[in-house]
PDB file of N, CA and C in Angstrom:
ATOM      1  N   UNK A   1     -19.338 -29.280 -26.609  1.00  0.00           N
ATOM      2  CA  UNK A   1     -18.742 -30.076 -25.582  1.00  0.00           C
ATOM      3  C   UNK A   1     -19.817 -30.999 -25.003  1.00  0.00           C
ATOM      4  N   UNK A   2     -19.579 -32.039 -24.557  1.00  0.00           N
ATOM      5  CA  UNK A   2     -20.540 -32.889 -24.299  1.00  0.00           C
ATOM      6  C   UNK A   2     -20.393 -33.178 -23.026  1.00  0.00           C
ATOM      7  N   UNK A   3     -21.813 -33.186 -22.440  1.00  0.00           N
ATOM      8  CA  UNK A   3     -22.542 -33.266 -21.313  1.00  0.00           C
ATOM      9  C   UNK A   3     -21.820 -34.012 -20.198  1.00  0.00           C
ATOM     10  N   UNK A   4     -21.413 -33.948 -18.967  1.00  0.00           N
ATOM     11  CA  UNK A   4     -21.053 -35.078 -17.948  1.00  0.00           C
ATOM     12  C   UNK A   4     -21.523 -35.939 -17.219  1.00  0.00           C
ATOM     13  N   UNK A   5     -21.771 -37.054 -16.325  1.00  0.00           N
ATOM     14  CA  UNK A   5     -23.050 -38.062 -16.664  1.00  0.00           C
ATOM     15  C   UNK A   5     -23.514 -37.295 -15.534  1.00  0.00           C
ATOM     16  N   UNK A   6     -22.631 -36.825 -14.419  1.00  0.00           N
ATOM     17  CA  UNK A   6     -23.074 -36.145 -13.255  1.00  0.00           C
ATOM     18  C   UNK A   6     -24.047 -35.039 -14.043  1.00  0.00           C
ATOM     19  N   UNK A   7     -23.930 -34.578 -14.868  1.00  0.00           N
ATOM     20  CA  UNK A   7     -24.380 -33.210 -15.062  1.00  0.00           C
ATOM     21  C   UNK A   7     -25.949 -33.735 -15.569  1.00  0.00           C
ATOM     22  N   UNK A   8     -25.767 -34.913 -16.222  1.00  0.00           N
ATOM     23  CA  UNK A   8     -27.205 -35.801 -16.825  1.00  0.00           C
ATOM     24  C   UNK A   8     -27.992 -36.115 -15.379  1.00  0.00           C
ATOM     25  N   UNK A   9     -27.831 -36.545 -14.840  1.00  0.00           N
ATOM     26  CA  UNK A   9     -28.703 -36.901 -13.492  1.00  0.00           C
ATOM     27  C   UNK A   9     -28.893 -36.055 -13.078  1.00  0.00           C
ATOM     28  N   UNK A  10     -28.065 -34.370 -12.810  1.00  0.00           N
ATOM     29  CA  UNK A  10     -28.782 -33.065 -12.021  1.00  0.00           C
ATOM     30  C   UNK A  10     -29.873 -32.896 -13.243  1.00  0.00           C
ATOM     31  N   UNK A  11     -29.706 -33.079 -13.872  1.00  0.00           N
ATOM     32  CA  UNK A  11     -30.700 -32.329 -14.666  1.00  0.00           C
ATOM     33  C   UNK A  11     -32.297 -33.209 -14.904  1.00  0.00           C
ATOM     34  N   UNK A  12     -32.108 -34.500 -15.221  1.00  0.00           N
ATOM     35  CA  UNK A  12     -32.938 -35.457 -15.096  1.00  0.00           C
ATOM     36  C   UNK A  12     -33.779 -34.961 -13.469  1.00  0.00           C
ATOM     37  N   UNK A  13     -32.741 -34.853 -12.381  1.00  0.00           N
ATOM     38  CA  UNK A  13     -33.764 -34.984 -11.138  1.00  0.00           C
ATOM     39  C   UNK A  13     -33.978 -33.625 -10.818  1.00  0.00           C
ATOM     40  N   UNK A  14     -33.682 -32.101 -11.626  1.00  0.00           N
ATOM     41  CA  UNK A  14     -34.331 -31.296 -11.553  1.00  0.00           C
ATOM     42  C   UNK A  14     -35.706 -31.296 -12.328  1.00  0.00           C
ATOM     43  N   UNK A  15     -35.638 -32.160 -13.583  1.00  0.00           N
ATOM     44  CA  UNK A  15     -36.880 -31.979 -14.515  1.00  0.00           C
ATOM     45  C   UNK A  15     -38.051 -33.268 -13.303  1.00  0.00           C
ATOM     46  N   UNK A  16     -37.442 -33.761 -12.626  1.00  0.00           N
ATOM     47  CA  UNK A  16     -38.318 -34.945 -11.853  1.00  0.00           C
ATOM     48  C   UNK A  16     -38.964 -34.156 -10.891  1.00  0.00           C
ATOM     49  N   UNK A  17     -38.445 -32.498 -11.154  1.00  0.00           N
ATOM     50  CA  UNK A  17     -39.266 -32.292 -10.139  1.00  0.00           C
ATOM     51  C   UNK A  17     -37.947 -32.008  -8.412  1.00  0.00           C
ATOM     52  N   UNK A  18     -37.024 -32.618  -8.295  1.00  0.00           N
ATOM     53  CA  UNK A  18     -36.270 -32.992  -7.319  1.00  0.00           C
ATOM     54  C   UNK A  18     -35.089 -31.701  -6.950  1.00  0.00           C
ATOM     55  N   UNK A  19     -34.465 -31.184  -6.000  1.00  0.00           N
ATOM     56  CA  UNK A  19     -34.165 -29.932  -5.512  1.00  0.00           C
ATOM     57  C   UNK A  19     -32.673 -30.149  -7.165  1.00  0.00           C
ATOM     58  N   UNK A  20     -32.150 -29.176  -7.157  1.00  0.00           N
ATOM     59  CA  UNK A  20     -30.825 -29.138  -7.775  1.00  0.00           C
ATOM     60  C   UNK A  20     -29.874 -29.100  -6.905  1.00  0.00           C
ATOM     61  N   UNK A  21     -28.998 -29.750  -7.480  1.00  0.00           N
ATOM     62  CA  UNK A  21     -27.922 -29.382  -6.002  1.00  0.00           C
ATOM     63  C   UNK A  21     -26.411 -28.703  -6.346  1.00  0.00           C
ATOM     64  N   UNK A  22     -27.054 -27.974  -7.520  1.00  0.00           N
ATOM     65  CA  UNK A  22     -26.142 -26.739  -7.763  1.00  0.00           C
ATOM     66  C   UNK A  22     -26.489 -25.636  -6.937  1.00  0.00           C
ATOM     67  N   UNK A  23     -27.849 -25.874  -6.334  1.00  0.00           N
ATOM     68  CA  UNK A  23     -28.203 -24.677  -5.692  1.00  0.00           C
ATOM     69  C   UNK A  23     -27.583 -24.619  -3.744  1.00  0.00           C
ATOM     70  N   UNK A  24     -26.771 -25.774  -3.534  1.00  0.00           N
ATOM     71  CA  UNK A  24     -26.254 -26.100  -2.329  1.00  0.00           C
ATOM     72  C   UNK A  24     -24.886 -25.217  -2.551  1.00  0.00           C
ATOM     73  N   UNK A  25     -24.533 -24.838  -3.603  1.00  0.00           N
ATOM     74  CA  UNK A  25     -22.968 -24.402  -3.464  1.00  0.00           C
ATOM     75  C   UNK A  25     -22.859 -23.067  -2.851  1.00  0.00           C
ATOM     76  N   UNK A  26     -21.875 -22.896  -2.322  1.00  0.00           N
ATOM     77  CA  UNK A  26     -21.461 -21.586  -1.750  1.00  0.00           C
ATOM     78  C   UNK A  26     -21.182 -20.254  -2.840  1.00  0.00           C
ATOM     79  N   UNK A  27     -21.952 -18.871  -2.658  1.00  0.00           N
ATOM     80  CA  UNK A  27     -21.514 -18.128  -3.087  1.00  0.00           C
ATOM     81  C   UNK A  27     -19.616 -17.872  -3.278  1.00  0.00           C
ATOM     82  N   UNK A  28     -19.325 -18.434  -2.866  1.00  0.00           N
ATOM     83  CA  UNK A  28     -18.155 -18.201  -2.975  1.00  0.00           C
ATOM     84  C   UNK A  28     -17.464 -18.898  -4.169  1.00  0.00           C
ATOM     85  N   UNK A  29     -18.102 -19.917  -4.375  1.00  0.00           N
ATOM     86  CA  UNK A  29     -17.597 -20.843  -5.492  1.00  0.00           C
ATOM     87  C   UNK A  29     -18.025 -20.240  -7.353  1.00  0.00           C
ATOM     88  N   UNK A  30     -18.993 -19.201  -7.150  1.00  0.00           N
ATOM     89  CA  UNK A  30     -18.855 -18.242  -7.982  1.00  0.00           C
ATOM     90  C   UNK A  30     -18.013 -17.176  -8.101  1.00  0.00           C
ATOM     91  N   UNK A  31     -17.220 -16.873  -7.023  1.00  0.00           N
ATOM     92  CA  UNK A  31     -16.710 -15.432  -7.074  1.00  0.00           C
ATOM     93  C   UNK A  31     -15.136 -15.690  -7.394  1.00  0.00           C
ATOM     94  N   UNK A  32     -15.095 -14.851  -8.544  1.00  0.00           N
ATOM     95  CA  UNK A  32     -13.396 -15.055  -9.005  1.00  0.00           C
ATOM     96  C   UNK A  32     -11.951 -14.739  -7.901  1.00  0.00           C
ATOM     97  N   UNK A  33     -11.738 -15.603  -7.237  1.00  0.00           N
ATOM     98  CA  UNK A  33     -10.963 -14.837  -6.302  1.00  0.00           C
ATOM     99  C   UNK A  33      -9.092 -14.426  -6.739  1.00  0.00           C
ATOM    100  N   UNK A  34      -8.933 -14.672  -8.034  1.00  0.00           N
ATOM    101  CA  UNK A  34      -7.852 -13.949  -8.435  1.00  0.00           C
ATOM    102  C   UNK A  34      -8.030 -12.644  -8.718  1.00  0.00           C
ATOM    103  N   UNK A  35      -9.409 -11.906  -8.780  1.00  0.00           N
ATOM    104  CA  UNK A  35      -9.266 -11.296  -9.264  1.00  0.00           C
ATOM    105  C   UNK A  35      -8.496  -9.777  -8.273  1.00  0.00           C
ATOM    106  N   UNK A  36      -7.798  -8.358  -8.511  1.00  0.00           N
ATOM    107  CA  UNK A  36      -6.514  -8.260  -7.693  1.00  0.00           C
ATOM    108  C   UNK A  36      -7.187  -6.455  -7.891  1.00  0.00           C
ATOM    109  N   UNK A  37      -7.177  -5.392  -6.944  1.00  0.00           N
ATOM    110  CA  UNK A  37      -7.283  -3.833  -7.485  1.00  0.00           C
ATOM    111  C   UNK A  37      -6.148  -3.526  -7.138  1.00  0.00           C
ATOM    112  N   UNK A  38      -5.695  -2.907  -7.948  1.00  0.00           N
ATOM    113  CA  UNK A  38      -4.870  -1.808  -8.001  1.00  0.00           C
ATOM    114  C   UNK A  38      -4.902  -0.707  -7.118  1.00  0.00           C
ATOM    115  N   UNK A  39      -3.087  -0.663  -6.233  1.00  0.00           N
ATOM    116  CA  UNK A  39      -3.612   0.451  -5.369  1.00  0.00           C
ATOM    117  C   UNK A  39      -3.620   2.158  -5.899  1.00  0.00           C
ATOM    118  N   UNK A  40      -4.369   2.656  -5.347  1.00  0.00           N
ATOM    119  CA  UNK A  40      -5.018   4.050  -5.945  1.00  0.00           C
ATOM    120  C   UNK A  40      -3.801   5.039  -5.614  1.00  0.00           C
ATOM    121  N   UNK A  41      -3.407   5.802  -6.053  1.00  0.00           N
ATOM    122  CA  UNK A  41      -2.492   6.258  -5.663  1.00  0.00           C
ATOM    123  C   UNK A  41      -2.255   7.132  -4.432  1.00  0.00           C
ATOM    124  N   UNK A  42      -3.594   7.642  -3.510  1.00  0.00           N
ATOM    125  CA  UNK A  42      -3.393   8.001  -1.860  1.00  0.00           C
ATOM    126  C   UNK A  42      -2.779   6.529  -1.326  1.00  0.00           C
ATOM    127  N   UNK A  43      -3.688   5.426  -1.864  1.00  0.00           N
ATOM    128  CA  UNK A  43      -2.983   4.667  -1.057  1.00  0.00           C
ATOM    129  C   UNK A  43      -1.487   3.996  -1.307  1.00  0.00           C
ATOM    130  N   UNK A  44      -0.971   4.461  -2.373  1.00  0.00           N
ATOM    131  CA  UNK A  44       0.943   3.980  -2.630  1.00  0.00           C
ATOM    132  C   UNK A  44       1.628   5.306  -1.924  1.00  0.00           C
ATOM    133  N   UNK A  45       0.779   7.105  -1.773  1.00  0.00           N
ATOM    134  CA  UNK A  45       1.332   7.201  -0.884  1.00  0.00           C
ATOM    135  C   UNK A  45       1.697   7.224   0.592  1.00  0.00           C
ATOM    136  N   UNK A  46       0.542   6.384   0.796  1.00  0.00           N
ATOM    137  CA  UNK A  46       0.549   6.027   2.323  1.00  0.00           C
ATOM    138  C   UNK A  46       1.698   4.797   2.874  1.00  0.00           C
ATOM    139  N   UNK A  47       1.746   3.846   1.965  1.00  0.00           N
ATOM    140  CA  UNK A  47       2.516   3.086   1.509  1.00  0.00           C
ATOM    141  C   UNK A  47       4.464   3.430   2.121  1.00  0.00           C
ATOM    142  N   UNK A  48       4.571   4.829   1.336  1.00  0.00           N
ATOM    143  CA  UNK A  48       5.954   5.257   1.399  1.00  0.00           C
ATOM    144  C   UNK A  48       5.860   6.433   2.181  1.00  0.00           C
ATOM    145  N   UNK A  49       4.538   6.317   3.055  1.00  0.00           N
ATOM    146  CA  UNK A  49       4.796   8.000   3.821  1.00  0.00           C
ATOM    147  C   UNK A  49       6.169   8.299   4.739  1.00  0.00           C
ATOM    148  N   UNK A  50       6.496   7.392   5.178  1.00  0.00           N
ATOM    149  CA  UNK A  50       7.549   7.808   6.575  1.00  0.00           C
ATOM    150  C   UNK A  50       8.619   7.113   5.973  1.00  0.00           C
ATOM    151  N   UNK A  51       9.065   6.507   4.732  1.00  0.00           N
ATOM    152  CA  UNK A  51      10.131   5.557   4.170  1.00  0.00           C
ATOM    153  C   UNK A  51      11.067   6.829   3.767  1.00  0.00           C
ATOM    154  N   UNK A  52      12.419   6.346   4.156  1.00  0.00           N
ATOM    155  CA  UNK A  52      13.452   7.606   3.606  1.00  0.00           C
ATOM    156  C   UNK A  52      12.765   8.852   3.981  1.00  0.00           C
ATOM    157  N   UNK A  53      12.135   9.322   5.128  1.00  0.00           N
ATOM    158  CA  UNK A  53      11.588  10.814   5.098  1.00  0.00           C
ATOM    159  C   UNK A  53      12.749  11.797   5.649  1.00  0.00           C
ATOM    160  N   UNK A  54      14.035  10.721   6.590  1.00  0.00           N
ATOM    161  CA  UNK A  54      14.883  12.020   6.926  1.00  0.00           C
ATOM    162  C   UNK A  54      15.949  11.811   6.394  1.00  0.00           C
ATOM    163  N   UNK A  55      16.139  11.227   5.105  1.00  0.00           N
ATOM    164  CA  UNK A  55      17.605  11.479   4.206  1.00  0.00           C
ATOM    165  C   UNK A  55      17.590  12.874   3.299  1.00  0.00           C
ATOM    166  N   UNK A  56      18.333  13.128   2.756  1.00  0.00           N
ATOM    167  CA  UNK A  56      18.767  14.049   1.952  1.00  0.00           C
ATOM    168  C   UNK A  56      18.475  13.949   0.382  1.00  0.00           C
ATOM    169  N   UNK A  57      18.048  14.385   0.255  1.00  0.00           N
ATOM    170  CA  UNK A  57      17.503  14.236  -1.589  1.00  0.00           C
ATOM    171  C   UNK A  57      18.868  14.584  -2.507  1.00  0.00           C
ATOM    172  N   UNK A  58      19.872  15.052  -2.039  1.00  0.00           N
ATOM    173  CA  UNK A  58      21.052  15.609  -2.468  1.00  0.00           C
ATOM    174  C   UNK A  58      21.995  14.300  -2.862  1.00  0.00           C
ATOM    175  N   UNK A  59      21.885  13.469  -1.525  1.00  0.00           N
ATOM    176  CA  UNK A  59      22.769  12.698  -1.582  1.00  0.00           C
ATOM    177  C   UNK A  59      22.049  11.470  -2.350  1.00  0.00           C
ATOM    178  N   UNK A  60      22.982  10.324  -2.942  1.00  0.00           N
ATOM    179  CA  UNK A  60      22.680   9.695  -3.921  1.00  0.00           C
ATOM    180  C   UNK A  60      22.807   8.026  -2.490  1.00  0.00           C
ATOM    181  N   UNK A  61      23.748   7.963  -2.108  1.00  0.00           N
ATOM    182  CA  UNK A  61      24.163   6.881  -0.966  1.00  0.00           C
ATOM    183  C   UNK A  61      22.940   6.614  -0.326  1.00  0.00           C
ATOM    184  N   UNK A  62      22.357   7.975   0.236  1.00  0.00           N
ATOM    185  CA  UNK A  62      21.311   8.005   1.474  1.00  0.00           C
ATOM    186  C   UNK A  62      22.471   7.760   3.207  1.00  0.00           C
ATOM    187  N   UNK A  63      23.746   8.369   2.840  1.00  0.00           N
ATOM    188  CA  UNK A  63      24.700   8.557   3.883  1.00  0.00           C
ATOM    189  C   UNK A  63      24.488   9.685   4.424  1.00  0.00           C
ATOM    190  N   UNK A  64      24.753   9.550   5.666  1.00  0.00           N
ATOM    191  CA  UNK A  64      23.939  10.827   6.621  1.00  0.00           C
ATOM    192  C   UNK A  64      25.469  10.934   7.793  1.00  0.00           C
ATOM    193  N   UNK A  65      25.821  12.326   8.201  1.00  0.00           N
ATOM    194  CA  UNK A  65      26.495  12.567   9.672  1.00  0.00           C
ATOM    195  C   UNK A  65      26.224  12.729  10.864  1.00  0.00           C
ATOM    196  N   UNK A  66      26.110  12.439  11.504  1.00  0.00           N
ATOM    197  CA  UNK A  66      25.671  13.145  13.026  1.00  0.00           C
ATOM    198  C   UNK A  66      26.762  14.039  13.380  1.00  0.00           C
ATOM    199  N   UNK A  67      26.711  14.653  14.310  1.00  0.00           N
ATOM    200  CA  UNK A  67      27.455  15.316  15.201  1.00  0.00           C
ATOM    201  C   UNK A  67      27.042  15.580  16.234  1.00  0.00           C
ATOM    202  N   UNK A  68      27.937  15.175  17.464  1.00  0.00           N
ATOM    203  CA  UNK A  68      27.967  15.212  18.460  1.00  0.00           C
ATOM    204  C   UNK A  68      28.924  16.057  19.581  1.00  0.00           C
ATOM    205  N   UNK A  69      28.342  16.683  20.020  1.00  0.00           N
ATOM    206  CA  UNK A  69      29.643  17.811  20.995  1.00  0.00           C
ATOM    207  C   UNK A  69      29.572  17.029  22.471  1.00  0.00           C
ATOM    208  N   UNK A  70      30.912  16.462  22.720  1.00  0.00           N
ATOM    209  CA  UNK A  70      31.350  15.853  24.314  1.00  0.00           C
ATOM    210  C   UNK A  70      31.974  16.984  25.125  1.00  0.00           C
ATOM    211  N   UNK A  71      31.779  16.937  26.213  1.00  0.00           N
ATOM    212  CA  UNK A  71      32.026  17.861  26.826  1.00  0.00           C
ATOM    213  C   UNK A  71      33.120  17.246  27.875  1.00  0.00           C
ATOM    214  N   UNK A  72      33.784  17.247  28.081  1.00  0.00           N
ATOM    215  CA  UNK A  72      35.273  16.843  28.435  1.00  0.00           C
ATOM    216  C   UNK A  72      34.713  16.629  30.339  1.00  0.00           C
ATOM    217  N   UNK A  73      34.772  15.819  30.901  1.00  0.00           N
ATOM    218  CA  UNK A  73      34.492  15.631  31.792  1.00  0.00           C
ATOM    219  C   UNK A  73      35.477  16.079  32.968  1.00  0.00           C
ATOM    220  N   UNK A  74      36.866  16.035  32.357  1.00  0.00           N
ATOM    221  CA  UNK A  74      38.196  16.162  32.958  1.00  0.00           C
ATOM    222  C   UNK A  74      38.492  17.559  33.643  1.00  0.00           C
ATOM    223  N   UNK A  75      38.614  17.846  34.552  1.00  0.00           N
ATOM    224  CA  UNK A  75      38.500  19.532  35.257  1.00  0.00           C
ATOM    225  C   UNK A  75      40.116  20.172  34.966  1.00  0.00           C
ATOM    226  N   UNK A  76      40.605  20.898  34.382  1.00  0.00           N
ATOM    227  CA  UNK A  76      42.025  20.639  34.278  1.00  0.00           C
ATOM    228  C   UNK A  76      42.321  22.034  35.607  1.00  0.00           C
TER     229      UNK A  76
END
């Protein structure tokens, strides 16, 4: 692949002796930032700790009843 003219003059005014000014760039402009970890598996179950914790493993819906006892307020 052949050379870029920018890339001819850093190099010319590093051999002159003159700073590089590849050396101005930010660490960051090296560091791959796609790169992605995988979560470990304490942390997928931390993830789903309290998700669905008070349904029923029985039921397939995830449909639940309450019940409630009223107490008739009415004095007969």
């Amino acid at each position: 692949m052949a050379k870029s003219a920018a890339k001819k003059l850093r190099e010319k005014a590093v051999r002159e002796g003159k700073r590089n000014p590849e050396c101005n760039r930010s660490p960051f402009a090296y560091a791959d930032m796609r790169t992605r970890k995988t979560k470990t598996k304490k942390e997928q179950s931390y993830r789903s700790k309290y998700k669905n914790r008070y349904s029923d493993e029985n039921r397939t819906d995830g449909s639940f009843f309450m019940y409630y006892l009223f107490k008739s307020s009415q004095s007969v």
